[in-house]
Every structure is written in structure tokens, then in C-alpha cells.
Protein backbone atom coordinates (compact mmCIF):
# COMPACT_ATOMS: atom_id res chain seq x y z
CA UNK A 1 126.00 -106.43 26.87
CA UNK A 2 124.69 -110.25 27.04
CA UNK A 3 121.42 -110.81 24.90
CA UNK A 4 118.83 -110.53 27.53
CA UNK A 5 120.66 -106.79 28.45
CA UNK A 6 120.45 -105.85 24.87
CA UNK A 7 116.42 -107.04 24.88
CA UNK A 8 115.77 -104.86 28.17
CA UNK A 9 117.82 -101.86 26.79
CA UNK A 10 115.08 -102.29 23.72
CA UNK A 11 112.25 -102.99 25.50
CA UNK A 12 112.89 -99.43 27.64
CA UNK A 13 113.77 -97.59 24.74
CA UNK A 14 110.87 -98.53 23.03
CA UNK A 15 108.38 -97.18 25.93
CA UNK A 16 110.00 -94.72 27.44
CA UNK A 17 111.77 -92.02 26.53
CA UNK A 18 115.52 -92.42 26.31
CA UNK A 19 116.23 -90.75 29.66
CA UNK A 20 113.52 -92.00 31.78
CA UNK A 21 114.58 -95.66 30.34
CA UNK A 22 117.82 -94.88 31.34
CA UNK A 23 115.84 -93.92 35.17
CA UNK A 24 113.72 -97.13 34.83
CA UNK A 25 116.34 -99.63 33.99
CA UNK A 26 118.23 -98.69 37.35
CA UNK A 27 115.44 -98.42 39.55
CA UNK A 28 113.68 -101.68 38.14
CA UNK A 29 116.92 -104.17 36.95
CA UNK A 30 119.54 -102.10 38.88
CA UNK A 31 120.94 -101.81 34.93
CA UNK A 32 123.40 -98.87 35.41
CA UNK A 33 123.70 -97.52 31.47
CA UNK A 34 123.72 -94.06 30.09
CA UNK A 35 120.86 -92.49 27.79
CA UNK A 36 122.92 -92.57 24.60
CA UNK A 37 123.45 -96.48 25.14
CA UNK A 38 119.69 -97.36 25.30
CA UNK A 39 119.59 -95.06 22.34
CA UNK A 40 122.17 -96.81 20.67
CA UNK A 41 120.82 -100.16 21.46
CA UNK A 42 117.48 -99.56 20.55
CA UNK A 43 118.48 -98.16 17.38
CA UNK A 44 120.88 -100.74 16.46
CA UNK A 45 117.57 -103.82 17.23
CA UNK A 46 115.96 -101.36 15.00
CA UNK A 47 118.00 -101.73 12.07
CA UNK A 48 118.42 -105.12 12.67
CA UNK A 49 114.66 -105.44 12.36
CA UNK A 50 114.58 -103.69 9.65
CA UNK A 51 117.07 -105.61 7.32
CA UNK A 52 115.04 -108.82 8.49
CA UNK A 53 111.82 -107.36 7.36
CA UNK A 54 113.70 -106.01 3.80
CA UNK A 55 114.52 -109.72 3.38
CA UNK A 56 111.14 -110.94 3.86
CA UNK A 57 110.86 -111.82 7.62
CA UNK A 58 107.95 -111.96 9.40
CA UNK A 59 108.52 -112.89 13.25
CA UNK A 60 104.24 -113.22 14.09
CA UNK A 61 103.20 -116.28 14.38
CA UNK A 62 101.30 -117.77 11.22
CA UNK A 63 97.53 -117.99 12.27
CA UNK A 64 94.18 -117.72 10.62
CA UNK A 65 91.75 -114.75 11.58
CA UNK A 66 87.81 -114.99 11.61
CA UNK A 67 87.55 -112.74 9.25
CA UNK A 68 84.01 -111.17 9.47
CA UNK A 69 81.09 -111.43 7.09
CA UNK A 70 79.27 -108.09 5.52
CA UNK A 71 75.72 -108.29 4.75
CA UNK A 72 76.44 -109.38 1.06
CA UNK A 73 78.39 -113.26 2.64
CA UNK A 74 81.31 -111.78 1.08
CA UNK A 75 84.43 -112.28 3.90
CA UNK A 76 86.25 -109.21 4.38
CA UNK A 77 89.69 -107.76 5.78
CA UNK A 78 90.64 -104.21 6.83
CA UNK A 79 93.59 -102.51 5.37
CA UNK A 80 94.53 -98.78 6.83
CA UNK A 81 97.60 -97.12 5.67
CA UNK A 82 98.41 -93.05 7.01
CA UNK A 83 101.58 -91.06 6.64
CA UNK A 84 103.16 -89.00 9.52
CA UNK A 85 105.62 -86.74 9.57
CA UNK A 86 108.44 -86.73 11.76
CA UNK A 87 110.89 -83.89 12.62
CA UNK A 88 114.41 -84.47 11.44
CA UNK A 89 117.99 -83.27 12.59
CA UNK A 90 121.00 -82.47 10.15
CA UNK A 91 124.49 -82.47 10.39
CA UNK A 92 125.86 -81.57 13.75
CA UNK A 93 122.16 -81.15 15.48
CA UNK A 94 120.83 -78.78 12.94
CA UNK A 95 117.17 -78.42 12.24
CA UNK A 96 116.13 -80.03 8.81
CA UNK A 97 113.32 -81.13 6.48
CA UNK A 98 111.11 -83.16 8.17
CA UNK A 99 110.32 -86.67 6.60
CA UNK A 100 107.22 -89.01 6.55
CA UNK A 101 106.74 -92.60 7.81
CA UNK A 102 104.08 -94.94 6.86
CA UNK A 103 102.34 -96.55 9.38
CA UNK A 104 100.10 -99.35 8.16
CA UNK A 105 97.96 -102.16 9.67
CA UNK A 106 95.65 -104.83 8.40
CA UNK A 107 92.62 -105.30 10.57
CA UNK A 108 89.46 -106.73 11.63
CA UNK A 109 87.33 -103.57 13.88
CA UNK A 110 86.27 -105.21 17.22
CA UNK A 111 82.31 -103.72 15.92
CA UNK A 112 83.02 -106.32 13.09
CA UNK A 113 84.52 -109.31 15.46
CA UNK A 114 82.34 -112.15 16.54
CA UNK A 115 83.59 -112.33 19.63
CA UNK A 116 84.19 -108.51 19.79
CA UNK A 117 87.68 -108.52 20.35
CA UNK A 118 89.25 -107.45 17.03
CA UNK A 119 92.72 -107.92 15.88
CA UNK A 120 95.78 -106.10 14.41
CA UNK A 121 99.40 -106.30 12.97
CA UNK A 122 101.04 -102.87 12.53
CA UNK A 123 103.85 -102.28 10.26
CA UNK A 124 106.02 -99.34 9.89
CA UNK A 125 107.76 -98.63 6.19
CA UNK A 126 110.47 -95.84 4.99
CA UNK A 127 108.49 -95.48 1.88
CA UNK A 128 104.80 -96.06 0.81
CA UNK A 129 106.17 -99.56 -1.41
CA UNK A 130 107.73 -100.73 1.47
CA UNK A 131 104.48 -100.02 3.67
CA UNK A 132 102.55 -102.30 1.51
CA UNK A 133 105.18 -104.71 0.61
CA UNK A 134 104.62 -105.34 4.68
CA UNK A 135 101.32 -105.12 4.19
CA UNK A 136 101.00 -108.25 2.31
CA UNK A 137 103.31 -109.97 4.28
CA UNK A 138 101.63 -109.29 7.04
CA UNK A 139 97.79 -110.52 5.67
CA UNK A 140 99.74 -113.84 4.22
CA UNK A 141 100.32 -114.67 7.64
CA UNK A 142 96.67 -114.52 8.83
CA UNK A 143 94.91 -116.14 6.27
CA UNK A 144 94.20 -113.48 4.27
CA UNK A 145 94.36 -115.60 1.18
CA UNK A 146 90.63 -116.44 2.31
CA UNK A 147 89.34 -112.69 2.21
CA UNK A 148 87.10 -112.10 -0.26
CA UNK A 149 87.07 -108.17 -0.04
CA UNK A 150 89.75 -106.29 0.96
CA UNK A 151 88.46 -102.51 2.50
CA UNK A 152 91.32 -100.22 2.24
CA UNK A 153 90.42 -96.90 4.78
CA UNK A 154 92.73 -94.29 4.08
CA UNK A 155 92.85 -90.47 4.30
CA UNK A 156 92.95 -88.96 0.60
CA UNK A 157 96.79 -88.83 0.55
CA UNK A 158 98.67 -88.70 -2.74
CA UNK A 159 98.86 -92.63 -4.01
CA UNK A 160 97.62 -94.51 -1.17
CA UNK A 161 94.12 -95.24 -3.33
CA UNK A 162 96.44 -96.74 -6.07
CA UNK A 163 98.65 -98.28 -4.49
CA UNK A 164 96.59 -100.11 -2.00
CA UNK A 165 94.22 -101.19 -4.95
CA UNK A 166 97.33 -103.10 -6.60
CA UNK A 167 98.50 -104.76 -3.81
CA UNK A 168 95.17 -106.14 -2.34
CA UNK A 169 92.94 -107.97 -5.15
CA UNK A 170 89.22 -107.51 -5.05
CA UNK A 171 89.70 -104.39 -3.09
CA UNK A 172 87.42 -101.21 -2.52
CA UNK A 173 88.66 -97.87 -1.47
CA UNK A 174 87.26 -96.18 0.97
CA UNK A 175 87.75 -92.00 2.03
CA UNK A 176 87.64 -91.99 6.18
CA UNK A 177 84.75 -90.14 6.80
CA UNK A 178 86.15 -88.41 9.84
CA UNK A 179 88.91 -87.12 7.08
CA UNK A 180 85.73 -85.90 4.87
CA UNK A 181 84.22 -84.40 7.61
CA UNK A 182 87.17 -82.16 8.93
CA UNK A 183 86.72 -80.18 5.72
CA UNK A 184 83.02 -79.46 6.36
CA UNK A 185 84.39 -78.36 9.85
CA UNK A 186 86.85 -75.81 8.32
CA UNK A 187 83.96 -74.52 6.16
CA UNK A 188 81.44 -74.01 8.81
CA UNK A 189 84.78 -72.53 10.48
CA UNK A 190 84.57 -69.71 7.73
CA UNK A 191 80.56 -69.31 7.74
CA UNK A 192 79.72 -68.80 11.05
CA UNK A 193 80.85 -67.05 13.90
CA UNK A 194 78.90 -68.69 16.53
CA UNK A 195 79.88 -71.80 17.82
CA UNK A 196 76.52 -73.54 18.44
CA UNK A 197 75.71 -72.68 14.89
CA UNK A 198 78.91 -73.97 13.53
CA UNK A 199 78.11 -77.24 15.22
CA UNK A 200 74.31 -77.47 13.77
CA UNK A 201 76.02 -76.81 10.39
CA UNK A 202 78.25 -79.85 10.39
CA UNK A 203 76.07 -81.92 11.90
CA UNK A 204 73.44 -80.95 9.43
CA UNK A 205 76.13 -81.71 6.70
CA UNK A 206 77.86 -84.86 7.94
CA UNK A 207 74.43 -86.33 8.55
CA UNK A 208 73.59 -85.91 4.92
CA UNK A 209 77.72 -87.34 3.82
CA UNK A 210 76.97 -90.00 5.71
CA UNK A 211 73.17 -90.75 4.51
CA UNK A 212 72.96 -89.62 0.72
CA UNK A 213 76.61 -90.21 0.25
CA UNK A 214 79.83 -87.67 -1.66
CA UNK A 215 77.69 -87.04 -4.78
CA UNK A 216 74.18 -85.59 -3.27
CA UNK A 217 76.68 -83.74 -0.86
CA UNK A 218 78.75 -82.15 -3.44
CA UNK A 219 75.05 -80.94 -5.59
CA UNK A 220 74.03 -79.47 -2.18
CA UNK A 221 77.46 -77.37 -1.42
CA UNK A 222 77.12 -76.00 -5.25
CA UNK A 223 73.64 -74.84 -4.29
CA UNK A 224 73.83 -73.59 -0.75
CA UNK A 225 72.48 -70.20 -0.65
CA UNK A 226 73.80 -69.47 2.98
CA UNK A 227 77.53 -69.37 1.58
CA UNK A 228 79.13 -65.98 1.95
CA UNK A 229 81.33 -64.04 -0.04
CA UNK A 230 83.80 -64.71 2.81
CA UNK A 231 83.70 -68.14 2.30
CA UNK A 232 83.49 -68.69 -1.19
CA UNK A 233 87.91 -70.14 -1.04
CA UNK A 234 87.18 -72.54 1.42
CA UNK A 235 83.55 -73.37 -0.36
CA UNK A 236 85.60 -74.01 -3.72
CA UNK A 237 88.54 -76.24 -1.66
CA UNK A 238 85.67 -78.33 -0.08
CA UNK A 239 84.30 -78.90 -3.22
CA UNK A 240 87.54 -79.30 -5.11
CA UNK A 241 88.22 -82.16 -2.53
CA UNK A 242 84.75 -83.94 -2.92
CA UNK A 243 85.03 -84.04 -6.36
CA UNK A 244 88.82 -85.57 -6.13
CA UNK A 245 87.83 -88.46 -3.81
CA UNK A 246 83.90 -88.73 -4.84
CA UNK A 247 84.89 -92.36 -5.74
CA UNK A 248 85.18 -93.17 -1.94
CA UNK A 249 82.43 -91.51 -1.10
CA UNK A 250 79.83 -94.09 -1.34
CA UNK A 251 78.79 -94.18 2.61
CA UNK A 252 75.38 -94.90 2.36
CA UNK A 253 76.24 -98.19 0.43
CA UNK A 254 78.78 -99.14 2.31
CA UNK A 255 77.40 -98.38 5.98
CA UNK A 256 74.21 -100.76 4.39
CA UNK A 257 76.76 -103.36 3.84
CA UNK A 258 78.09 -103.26 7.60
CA UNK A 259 81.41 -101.59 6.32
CA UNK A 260 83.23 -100.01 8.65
CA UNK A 261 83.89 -96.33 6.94
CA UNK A 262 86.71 -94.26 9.55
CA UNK A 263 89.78 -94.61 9.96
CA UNK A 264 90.40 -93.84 13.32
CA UNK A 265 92.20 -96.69 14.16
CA UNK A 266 94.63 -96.32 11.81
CA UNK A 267 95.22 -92.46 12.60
CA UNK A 268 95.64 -93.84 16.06
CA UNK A 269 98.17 -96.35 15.41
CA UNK A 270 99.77 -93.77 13.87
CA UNK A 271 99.57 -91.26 17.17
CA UNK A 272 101.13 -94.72 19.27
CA UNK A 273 103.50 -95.99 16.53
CA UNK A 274 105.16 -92.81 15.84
CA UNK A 275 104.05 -89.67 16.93
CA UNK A 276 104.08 -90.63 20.83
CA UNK A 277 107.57 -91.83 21.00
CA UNK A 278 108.85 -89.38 18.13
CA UNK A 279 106.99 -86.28 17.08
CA UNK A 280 104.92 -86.33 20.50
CA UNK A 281 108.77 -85.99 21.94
CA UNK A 282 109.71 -82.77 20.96
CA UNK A 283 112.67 -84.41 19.68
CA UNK A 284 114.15 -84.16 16.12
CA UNK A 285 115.77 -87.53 14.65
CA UNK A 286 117.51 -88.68 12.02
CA UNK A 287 116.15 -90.19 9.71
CA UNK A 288 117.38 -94.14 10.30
CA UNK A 289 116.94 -93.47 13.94
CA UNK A 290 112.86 -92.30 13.43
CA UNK A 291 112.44 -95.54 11.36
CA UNK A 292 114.58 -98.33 13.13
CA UNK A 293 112.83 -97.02 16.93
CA UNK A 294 109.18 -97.02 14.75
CA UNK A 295 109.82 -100.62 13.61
CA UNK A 296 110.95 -101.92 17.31
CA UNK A 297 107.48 -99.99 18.74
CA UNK A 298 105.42 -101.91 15.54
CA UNK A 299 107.12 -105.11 16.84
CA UNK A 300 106.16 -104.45 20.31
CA UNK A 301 102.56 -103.72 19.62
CA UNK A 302 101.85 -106.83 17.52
CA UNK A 303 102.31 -108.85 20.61
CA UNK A 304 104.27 -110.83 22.74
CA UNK A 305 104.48 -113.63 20.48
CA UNK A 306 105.84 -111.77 17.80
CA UNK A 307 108.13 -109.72 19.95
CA UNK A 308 109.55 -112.96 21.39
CA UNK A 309 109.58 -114.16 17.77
CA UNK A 310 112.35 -111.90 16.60
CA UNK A 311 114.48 -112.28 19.88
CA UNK A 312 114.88 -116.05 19.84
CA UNK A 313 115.14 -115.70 15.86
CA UNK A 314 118.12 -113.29 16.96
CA UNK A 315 119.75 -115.32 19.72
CA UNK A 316 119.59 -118.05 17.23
CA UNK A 317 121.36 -116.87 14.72
């Protein structure tokens, strides 16, 4: 198992699934290993990875991002942060309680790039402090010392608000209004039986979320006079939810201020990151394993640089 074996074994294990790696490595490098060694390999660069990162590490290369404008000249930086749960295994292959991973990323949308591009730096954490801990790291080492407003686009999951708002100074919260919206979906879901009605509905509704903002929303649901006795619990959980995350609600503001307001590309970093090597598997893990093959798949997508970063950091030591 010389170095540049162990890096291949990773590099398959982290885009493949284990068996097909185990296909591809023959076919490709003439590599003749069995499943549970890329497994094994893969796993052990993940932990590996993740001790370095517990210490501090970051292998991306320092740089400084152009971070964009808004239409106030105040310079601003992304922050997205989702939680995804995983499937675990017990003891001897049982079934268990499946677990969450936070998969985070600070940002700059390519809509809000100069040149269009964009840019990115996932991170993966076993717990929301050690999401953001990363977090951090990870903005140090593109300037983010320079932002001026940090726009944290989360989901309304338990703490992320808080958190986020601690860890990022002169930050403003914002709900993903694709989030918001899914819960005006599930209510037309309970009003209407047609389909083409259903979809006037919501667009009716998400027009006026995204134009007169959470609060003028949240007067209009109380008022609606087309809502149905049959609808009346999912009326009272929309509303219930409006009212919790009213605060990030603001769209009309924000949209005038050339914010960016979903947070689709975190939800899809998620889907890459995790759920279309682990969950999208069919596969149940153990816990260390879920988190040390997330962290080598984080690694991989933040570039070649970094990915050769942690290698020759490895080899060197």
C-alpha cells in the first residue's frame, strides 16, 4: 500500500461506490483490491482528515475572494449551513437510529460574481459547533476578514439562526425562501383538489412572500376566507411557522438589496456531499464511517489544490 495506492484507493472510494471502485481501480490502474479495502482506506484518509481539521488544519490554499457588492456598497459573503440525516448500522449490521451531519459552505452565488463564476469551500462537521468552527476557518482563508456583511441562508432548523449569528459578526439571517414556500405547497396540498388550482394558489402566495415579505403574508393567511374546515391543522402549522421565523422573512428588503434569498445551493451540496454517496446509497453506516467518507468527498469538492494540499501535507509528515 505505497502512498500514491492509498490516494487512488481514496480518490475511488470517494466517487464511486465501494464496489464499482473496487471494478474501476482494476479496469483503469489494473489495482487488484477487494471492496472492504477501498472501504477501509477511504475511511481510514477520512479520519485522518478529520483529526487534522479538529486541530485546526486547513489544506486550501490561502486566497482572497472578490467578494461582491449589494446595492447599499456594503461587501458581502454567503454562509449556508443544512443538516442531513444519514442511516446508521448497530452492532453486528443491525438497523439503528439514524444520525445527522452538517454540511456547510461559505459562498459567493455566481448571480452575485463579477465575472459570473462564483466560488465555494464545503465543510462537513459531526456536530453543528464543529460545522461552524470550519466555517470560520474556512472564510479566514479567503479574506473574509474584509466582508462587511455576512448573509447566513439556512432552512429554519433548531439553532442554526443562533449559532451562525455568533460566529459571523455583522451578520443577517436569512429563512430560504424555497424552505418558506414548501409550507404554502403543503397547504394548498390540503385546500384544493385540483392540481392547476393548487399551483395558482402558491403562486398567488409565494408571489406575495416574496413581494410584501413574512409579515403582510402571515395578516393575509389569518384572513383568508377560502380556508376550509379541512385545512384549518395545516392553516395553523403554516402560520405557527411564519410567526417562528418572521425575523427572516424580510424578502422584499433584501431582494431590493441584491441579496440572494434560497438556499438551494446549500441543500445541494448537501444532496452531493452526503446524501449521493451515503443516504442516496441505500446503505446504512456507522457513524465514524458516514463522517470520515463525508469529509474526504468535502475535500474533493473544494478543488484540486486543496485535495493535493492534504496529500503532500500527508506524505510529508
Amino acid at each position: 500500500m505505497t502512498p500514491a495506492v492509498e490516494e487512488v484507493l481514496t480518490l475511488a472510494g470517494a466517487t464511486a461506490s465501494f464496489a464499482k471502485a473496487e471494478f474501476i481501480l482494476m479496469k483503469v490502474g489494473s489495482i487488484d483490491v477487494a471492496e472492504s479495502t477501498v472501504e477501509r482506506v477511504a475511511e481510514e484518509t477520512g479520519q485522518s482528515l478529520c483529526e487534522a481539521q479538529s486541530a485546526g488544519r486547513v489544506f486550501e490554499p490561502r486566497e482572497s475572494w472578490p467578494w461582491p457588492l449589494d446595492q447599499s456598497g456594503k461587501r458581502c459573503g454567503y454562509v449556508g449551513l443544512d443538516g442531513i440525516h444519514v442511516r446508521m448500522q448497530g452492532p453486528q449490521g443491525a438497523a439503528a437510529e439514524s444520525r445527522v451531519e452538517y454540511v456547510g459552505r461559505i459562498y459567493i452565488p455566481p448571480e452575485a460574481s463579477a465575472d459570473g463564476r462564483g466560488r465555494t469551500r464545503y465543510v462537513v462537521g459531526r456536530t453543528l459547533e464543529e460545522a461552524v468552527e470550519q466555517l470560520q476557518r474556512q472564510a479566514q482563508g479567503v479574506g473574509g476578514e474584509r466582508v462587511e456583511r455576512w448573509l447566513c441562508v439556512t432552512d429554519g432548523g433548531a439553532g442554526l439562526q443562533a449559532r451562525l449569528e455568533r460566529a459571523f459578526c455583522f451578520s443577517k439571517w436569512i429563512l430560504d425562501f424555497w424552505h418558506a414556500a414548501e409550507y404554502l405547497r403543503a397547504l394548498a396540498q390540503a385546500l384544493f383538489a385540483d392540481e392547476s388550482e393548487r399551483a395558482a394558489w402558491v403562486q398567488q402566495w409565494c408571489h406575495a412572500l416574496k413581494h410584501q415579505g413574512g409579515q403582510e403574508v402571515i395578516r393575509k393567511l389569518k384572513e383568508d376566507d377560502v380556508l376550509g374546515d379541512s385545512s384549518r391543522p395545516e392553516h395553523a402549522d403554516v402560520v405557527r411557522y411564519f410567526e417562528n421565523q418572521v425575523e427572516g422573512m424580510d424578502y422584499p428588503a433584501y431582494t431590493k438589496l441584491g441579496w440572494q434569498i434560497g438556499s438551494g445551493p446549500t441543500e445541494a451540496a448537501c444532496k452531493v456531499v452526503v446524501a449521493d454517496r451515503l443516504k442516496g446509497s441505500g446503505m446504512r453506516w456507522s457513524a465514524d464511517g458516514a463522517q470520515e467518507v463525508s469529509q474526504v468527498r468535502a475535500l474533493l469538492l473544494n478543488g484540486p489544490a486543496a485535495w493535493d494540499g492534504y496529500w503532500t501535507a500527508r506524505k510529508v509528515a
